[in-house]
PDB file of N, CA and C in Angstrom:
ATOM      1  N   UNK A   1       0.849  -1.186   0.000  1.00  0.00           N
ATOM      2  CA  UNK A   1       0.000   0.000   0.000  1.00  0.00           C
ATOM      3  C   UNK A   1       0.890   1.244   0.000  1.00  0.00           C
ATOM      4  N   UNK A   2       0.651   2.334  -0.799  1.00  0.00           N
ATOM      5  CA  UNK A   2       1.407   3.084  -1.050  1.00  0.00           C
ATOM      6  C   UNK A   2       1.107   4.144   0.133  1.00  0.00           C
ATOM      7  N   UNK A   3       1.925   5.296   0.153  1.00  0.00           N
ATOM      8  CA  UNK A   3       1.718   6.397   1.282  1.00  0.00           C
ATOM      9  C   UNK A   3       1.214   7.429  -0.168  1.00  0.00           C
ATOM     10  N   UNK A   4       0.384   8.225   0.557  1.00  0.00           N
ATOM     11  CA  UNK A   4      -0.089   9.486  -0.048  1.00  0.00           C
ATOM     12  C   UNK A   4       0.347  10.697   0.350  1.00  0.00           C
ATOM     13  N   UNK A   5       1.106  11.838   0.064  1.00  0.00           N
ATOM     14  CA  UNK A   5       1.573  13.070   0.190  1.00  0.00           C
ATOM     15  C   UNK A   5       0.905  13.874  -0.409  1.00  0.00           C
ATOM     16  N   UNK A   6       0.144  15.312   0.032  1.00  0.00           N
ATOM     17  CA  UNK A   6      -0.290  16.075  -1.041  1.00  0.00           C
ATOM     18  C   UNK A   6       1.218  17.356  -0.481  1.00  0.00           C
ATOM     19  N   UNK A   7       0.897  17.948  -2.046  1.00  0.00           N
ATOM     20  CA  UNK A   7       2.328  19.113  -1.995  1.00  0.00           C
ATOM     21  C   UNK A   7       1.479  20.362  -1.437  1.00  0.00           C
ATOM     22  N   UNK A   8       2.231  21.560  -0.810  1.00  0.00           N
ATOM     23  CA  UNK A   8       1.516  22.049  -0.575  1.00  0.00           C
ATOM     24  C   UNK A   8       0.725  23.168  -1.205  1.00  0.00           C
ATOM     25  N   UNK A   9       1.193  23.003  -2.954  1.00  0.00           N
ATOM     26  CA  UNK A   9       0.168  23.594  -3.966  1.00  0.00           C
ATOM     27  C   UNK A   9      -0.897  22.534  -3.755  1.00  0.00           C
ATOM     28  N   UNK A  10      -1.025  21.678  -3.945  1.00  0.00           N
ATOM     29  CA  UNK A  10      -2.527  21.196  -3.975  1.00  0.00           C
ATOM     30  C   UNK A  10      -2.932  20.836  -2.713  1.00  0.00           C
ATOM     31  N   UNK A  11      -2.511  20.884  -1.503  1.00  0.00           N
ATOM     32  CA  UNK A  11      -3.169  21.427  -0.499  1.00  0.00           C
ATOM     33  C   UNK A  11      -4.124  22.593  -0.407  1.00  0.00           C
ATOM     34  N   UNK A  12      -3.435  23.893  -0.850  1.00  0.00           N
ATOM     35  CA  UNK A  12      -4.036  25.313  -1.269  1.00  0.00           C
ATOM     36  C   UNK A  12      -4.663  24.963  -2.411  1.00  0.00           C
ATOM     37  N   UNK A  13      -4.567  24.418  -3.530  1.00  0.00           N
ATOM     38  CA  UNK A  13      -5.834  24.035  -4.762  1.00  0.00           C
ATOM     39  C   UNK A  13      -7.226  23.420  -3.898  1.00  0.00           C
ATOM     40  N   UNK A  14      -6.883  22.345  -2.816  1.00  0.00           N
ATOM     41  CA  UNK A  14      -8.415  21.962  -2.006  1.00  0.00           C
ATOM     42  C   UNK A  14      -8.977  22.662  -1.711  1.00  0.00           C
ATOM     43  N   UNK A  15      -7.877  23.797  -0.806  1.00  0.00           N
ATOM     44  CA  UNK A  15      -8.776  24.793  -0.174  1.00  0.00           C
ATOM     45  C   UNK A  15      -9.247  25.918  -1.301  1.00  0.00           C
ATOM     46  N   UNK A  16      -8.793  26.102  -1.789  1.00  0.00           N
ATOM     47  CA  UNK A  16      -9.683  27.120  -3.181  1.00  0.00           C
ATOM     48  C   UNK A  16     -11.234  26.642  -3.854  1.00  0.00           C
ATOM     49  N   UNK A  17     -10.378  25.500  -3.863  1.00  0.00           N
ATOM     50  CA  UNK A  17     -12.117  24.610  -4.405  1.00  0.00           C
ATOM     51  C   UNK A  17     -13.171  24.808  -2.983  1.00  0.00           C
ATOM     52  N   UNK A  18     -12.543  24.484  -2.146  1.00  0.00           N
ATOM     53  CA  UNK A  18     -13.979  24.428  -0.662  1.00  0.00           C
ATOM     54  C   UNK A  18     -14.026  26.153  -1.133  1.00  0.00           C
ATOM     55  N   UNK A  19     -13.511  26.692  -0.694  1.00  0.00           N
ATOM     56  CA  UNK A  19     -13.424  28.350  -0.290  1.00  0.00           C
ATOM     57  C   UNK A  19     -14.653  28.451  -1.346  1.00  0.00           C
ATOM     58  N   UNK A  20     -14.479  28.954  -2.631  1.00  0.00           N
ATOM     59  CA  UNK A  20     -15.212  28.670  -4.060  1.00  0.00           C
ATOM     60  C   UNK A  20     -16.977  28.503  -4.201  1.00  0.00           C
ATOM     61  N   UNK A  21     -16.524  26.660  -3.851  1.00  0.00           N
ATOM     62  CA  UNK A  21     -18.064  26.747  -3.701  1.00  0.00           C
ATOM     63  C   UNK A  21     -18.731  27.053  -2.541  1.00  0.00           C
ATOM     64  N   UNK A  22     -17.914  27.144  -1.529  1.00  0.00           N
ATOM     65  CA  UNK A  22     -18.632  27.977  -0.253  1.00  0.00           C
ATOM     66  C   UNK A  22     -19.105  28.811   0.074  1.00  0.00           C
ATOM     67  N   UNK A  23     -18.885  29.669  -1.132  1.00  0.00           N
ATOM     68  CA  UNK A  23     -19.990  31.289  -1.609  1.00  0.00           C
ATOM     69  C   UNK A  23     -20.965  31.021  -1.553  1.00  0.00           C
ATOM     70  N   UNK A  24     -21.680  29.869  -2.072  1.00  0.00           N
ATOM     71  CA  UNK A  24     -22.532  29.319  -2.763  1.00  0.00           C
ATOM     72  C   UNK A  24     -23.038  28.158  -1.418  1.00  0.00           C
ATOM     73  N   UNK A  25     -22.744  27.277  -0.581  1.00  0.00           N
ATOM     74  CA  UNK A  25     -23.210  26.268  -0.566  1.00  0.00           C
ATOM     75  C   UNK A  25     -22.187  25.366   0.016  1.00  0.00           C
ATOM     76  N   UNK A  26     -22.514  25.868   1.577  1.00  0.00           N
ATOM     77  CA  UNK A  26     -21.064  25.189   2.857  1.00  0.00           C
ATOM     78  C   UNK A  26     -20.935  23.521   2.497  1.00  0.00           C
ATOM     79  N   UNK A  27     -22.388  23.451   2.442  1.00  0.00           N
ATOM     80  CA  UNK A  27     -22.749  21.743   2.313  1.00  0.00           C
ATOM     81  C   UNK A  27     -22.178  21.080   1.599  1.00  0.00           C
ATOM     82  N   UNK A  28     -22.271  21.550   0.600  1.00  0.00           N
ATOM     83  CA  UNK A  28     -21.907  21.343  -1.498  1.00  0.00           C
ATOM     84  C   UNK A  28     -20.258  21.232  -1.223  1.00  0.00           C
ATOM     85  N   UNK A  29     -19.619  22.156  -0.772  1.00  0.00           N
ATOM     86  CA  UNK A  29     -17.928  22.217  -0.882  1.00  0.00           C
ATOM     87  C   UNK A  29     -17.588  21.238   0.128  1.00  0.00           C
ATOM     88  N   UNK A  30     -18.509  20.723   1.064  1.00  0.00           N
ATOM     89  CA  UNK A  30     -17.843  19.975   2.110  1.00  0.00           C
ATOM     90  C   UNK A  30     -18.146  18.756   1.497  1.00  0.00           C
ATOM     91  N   UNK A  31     -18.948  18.513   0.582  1.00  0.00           N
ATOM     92  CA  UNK A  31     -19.324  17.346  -0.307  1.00  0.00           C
ATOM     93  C   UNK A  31     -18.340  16.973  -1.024  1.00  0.00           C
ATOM     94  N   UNK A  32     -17.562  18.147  -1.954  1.00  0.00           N
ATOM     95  CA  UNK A  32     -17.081  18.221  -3.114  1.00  0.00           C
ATOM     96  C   UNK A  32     -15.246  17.702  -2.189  1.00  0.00           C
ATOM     97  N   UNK A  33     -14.805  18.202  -1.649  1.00  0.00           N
ATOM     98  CA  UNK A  33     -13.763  18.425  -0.626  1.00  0.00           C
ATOM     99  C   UNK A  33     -13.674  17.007  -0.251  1.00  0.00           C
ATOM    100  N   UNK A  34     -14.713  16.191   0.441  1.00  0.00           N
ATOM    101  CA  UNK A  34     -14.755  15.111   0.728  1.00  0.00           C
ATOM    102  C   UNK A  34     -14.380  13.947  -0.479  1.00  0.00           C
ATOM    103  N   UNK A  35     -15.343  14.190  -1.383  1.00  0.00           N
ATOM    104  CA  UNK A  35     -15.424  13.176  -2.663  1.00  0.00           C
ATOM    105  C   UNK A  35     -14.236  13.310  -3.438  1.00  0.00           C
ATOM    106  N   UNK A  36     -13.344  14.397  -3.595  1.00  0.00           N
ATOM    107  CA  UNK A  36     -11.862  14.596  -4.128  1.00  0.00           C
ATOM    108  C   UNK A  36     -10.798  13.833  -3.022  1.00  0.00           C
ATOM    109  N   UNK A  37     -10.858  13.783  -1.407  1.00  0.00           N
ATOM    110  CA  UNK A  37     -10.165  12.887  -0.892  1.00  0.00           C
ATOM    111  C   UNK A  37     -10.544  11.783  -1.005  1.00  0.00           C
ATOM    112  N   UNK A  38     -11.631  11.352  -0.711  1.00  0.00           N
ATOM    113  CA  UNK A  38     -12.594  10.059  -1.207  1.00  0.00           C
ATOM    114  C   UNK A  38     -11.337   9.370  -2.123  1.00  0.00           C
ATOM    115  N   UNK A  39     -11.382  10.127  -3.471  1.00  0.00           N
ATOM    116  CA  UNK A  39     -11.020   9.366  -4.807  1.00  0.00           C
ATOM    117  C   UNK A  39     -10.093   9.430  -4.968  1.00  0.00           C
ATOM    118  N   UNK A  40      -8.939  10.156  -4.497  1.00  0.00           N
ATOM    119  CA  UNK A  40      -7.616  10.166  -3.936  1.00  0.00           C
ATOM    120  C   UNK A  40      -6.972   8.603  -3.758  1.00  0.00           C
ATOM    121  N   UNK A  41      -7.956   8.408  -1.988  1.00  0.00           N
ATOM    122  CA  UNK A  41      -7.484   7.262  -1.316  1.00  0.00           C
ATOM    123  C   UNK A  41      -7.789   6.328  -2.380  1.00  0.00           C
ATOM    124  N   UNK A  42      -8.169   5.789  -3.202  1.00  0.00           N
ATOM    125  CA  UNK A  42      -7.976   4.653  -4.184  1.00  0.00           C
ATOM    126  C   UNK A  42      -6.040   4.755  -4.593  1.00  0.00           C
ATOM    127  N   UNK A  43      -5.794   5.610  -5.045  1.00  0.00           N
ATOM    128  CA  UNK A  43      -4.108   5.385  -5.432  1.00  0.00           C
ATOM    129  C   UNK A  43      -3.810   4.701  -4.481  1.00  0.00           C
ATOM    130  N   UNK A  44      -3.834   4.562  -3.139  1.00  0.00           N
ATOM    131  CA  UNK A  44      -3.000   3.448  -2.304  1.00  0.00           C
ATOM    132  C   UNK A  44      -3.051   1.973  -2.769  1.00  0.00           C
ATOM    133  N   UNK A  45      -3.986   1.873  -3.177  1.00  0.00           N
ATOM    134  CA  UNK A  45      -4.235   0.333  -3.465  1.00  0.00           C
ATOM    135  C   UNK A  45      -3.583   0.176  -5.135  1.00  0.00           C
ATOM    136  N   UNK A  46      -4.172   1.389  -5.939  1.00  0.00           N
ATOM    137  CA  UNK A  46      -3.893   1.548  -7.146  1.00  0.00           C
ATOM    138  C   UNK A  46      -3.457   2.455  -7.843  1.00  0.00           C
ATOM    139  N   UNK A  47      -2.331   2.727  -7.877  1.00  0.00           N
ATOM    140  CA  UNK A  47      -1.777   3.712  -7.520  1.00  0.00           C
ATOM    141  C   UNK A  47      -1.691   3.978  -9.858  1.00  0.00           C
ATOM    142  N   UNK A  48      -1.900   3.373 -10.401  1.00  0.00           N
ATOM    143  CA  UNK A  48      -2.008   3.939 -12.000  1.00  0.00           C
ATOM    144  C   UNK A  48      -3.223   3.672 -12.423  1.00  0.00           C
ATOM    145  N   UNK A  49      -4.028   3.900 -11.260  1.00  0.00           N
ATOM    146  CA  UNK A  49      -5.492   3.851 -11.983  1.00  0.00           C
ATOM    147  C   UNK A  49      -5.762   5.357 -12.825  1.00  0.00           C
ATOM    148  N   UNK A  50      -5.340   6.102 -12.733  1.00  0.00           N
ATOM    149  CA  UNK A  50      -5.229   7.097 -13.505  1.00  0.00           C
ATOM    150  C   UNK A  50      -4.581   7.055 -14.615  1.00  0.00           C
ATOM    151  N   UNK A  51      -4.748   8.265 -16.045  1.00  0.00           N
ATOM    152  CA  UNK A  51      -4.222   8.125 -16.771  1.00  0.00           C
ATOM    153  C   UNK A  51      -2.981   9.058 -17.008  1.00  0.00           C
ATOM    154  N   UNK A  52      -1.845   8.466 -17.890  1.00  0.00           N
ATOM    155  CA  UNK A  52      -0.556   9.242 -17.767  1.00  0.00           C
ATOM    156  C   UNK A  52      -0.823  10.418 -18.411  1.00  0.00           C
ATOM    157  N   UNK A  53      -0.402  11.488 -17.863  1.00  0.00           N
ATOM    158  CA  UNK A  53       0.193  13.016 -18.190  1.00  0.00           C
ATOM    159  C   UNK A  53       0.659  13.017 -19.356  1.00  0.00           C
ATOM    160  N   UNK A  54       0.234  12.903 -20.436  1.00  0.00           N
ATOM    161  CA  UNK A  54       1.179  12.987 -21.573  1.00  0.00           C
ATOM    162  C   UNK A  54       2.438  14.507 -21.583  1.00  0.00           C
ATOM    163  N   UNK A  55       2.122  15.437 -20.988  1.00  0.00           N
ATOM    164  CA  UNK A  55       2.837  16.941 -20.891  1.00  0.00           C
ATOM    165  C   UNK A  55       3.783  16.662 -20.190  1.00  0.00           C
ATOM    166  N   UNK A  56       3.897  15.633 -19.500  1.00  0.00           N
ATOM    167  CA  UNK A  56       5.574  15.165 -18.734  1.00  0.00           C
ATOM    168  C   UNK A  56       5.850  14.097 -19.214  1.00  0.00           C
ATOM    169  N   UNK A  57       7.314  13.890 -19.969  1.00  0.00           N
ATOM    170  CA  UNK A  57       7.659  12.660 -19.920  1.00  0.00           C
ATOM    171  C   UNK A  57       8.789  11.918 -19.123  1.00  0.00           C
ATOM    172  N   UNK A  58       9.642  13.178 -18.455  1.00  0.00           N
ATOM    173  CA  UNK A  58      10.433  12.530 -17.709  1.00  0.00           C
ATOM    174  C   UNK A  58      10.140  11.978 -16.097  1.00  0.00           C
ATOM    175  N   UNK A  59       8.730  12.017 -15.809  1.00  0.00           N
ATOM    176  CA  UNK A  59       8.704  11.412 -14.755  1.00  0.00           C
ATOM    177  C   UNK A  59       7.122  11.139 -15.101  1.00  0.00           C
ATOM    178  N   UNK A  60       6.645   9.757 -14.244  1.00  0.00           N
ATOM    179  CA  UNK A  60       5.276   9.309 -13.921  1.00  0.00           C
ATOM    180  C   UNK A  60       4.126  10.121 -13.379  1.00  0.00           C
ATOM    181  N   UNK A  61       4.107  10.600 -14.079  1.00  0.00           N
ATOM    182  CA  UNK A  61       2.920  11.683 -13.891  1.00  0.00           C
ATOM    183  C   UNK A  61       1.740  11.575 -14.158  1.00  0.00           C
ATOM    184  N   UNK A  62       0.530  10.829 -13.603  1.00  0.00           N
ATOM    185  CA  UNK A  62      -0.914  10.621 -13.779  1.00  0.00           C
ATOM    186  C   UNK A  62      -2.306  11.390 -13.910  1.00  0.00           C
ATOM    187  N   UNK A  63      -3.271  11.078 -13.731  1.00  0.00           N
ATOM    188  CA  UNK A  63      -4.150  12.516 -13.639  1.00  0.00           C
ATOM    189  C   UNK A  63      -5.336  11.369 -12.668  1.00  0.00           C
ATOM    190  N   UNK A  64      -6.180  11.630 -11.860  1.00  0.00           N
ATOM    191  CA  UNK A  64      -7.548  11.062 -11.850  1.00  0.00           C
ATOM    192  C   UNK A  64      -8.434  11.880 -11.945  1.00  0.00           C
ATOM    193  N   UNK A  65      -9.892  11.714 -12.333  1.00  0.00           N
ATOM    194  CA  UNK A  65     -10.720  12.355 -12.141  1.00  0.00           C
ATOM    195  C   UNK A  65     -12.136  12.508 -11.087  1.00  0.00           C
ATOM    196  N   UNK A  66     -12.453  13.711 -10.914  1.00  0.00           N
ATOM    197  CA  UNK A  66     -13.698  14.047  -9.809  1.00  0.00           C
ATOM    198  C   UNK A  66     -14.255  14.695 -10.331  1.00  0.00           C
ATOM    199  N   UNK A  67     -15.598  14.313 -10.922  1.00  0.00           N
ATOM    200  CA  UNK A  67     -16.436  15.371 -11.188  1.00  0.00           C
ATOM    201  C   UNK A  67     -15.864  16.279 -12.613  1.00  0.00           C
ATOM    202  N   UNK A  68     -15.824  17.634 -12.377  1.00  0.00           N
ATOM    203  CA  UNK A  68     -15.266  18.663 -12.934  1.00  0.00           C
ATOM    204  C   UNK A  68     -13.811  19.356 -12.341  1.00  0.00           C
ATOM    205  N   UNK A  69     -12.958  17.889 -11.449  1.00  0.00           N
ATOM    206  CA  UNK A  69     -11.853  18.477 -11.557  1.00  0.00           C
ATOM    207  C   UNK A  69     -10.711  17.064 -11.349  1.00  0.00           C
ATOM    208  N   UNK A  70      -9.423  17.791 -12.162  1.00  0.00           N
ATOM    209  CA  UNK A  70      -8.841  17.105 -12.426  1.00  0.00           C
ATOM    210  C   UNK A  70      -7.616  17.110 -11.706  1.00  0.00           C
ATOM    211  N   UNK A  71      -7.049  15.458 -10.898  1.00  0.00           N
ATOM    212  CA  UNK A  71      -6.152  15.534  -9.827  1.00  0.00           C
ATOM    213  C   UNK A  71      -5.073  15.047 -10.492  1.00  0.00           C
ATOM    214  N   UNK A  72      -3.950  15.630 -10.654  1.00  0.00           N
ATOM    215  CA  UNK A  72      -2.901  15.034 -11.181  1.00  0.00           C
ATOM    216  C   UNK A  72      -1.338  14.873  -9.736  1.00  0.00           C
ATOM    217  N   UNK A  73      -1.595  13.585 -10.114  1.00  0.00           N
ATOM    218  CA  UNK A  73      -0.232  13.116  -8.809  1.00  0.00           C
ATOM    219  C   UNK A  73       0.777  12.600  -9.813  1.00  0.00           C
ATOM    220  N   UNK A  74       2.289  12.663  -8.927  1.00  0.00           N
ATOM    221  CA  UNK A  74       3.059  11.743  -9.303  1.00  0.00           C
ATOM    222  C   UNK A  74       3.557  10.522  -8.456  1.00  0.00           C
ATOM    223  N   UNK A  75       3.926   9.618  -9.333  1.00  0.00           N
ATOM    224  CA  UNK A  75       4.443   8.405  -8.741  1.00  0.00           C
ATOM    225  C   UNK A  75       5.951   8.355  -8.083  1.00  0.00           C
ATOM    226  N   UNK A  76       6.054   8.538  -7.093  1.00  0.00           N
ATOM    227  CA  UNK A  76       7.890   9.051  -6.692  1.00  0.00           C
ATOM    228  C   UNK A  76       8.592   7.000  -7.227  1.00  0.00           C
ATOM    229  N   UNK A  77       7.266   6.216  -6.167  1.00  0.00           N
ATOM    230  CA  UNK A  77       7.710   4.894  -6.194  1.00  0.00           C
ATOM    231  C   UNK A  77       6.641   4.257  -6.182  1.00  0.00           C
ATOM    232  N   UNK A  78       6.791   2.536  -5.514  1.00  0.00           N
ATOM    233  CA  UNK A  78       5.632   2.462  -5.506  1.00  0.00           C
ATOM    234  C   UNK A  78       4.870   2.504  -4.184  1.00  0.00           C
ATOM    235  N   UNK A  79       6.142   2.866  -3.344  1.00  0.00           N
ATOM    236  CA  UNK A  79       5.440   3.404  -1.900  1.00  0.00           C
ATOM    237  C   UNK A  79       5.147   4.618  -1.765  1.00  0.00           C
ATOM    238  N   UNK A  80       5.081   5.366  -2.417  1.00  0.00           N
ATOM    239  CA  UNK A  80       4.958   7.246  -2.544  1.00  0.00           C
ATOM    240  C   UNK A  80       4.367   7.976  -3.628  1.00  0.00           C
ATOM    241  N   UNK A  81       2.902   8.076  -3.691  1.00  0.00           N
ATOM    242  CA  UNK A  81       2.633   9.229  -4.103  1.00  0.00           C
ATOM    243  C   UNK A  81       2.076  10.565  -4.043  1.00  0.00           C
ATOM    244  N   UNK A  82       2.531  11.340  -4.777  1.00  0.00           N
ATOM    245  CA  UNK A  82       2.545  12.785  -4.370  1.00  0.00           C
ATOM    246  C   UNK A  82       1.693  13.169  -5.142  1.00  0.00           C
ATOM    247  N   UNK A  83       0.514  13.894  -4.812  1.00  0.00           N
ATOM    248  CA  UNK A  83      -0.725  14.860  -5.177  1.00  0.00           C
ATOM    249  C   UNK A  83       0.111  16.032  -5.555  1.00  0.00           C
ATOM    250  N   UNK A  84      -0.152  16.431  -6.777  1.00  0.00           N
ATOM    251  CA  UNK A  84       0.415  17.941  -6.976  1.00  0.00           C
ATOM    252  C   UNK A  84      -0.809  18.844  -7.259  1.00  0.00           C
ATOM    253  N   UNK A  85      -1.989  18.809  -7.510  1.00  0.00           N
ATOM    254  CA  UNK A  85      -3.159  19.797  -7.522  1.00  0.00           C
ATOM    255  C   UNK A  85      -4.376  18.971  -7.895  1.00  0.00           C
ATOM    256  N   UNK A  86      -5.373  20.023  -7.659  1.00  0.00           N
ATOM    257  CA  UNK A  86      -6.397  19.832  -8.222  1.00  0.00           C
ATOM    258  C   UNK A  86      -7.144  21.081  -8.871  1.00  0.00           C
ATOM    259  N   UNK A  87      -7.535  20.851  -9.883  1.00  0.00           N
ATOM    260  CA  UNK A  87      -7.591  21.805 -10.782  1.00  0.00           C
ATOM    261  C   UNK A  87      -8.982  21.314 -11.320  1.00  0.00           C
ATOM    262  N   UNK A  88      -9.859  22.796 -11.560  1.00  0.00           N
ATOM    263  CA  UNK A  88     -11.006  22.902 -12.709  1.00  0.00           C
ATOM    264  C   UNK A  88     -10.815  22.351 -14.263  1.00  0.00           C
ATOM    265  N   UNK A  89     -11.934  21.236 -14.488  1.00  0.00           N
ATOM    266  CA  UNK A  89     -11.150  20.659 -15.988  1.00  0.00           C
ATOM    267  C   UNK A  89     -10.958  22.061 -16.676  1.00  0.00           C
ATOM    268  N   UNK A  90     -11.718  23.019 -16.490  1.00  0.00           N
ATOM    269  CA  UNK A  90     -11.235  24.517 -17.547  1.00  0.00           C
ATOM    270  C   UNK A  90     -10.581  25.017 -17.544  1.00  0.00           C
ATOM    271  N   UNK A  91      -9.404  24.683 -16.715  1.00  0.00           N
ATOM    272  CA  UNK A  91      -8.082  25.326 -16.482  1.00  0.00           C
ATOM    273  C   UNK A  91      -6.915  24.522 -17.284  1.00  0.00           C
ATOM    274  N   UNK A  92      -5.865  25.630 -17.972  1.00  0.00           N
ATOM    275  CA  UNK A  92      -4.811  24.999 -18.054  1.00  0.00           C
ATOM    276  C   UNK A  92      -4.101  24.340 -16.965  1.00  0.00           C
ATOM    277  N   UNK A  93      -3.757  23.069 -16.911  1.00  0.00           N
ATOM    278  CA  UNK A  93      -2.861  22.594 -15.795  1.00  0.00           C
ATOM    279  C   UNK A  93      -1.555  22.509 -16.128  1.00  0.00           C
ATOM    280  N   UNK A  94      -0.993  22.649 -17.529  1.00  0.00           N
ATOM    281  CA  UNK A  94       0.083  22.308 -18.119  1.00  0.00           C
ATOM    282  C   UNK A  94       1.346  23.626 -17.559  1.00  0.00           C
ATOM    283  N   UNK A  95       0.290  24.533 -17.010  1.00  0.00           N
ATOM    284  CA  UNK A  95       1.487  25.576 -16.278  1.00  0.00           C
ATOM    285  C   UNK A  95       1.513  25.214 -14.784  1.00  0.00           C
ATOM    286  N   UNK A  96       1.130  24.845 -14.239  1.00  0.00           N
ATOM    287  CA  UNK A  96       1.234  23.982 -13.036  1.00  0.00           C
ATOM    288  C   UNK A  96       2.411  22.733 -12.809  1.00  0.00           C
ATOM    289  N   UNK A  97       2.254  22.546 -13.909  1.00  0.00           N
ATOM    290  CA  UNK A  97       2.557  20.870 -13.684  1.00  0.00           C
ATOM    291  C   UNK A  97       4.265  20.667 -14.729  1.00  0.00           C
ATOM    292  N   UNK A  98       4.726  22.204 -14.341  1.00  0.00           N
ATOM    293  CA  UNK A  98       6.494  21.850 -14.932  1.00  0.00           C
ATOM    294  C   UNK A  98       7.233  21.539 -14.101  1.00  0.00           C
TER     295      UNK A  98
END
């Protein structure tokens, strides 16, 4: 079982997303917040259930998806991976993710 790290850009990407829809709807972001760690914890078990990053090739770089946003981690090993954001599919992530 692998360990999970988030960096602390996509630490601050969670909290943007809660913050966000919390204008709107405490309930909804604590939903949304939840269901993005939710789908996270699957990489421990399976850690390339996601699909590869084609925009990096020198390292294992995956993406999963939630909804309308897109989590891209990397694989350090197969005991370690690292969350680097989560991002609105309408966003470029490709400036994020050099």
């Amino acid at each position: 079982m692998a360990e999970i790290v988030w960096t602390a850009q996509a630490a601050e990407c969670l909290d943007q997303v809660f913050g966000w829809i919390e204008k709107d709807n405490r309930e909804a972001a604590v939903g949304v917040v939840t269901g993005i760690y939710s789908k996270v914890q699957l990489l421990k078990n399976q850690p390339r259930i996601g699909s590869r990053y084609l925009g990096i090739e020198d390292r294992e770089v995956r993406e999963i998806l939630y909804g309308h946003y897109r989590i891209p981690y990397l694989i350090r090993s197969e005991e370690l991976i690292e969350i680097l954001g989560v991002f609105h599919s309408a966003m470029r992530i490709e400036e994020y993710l050099k």
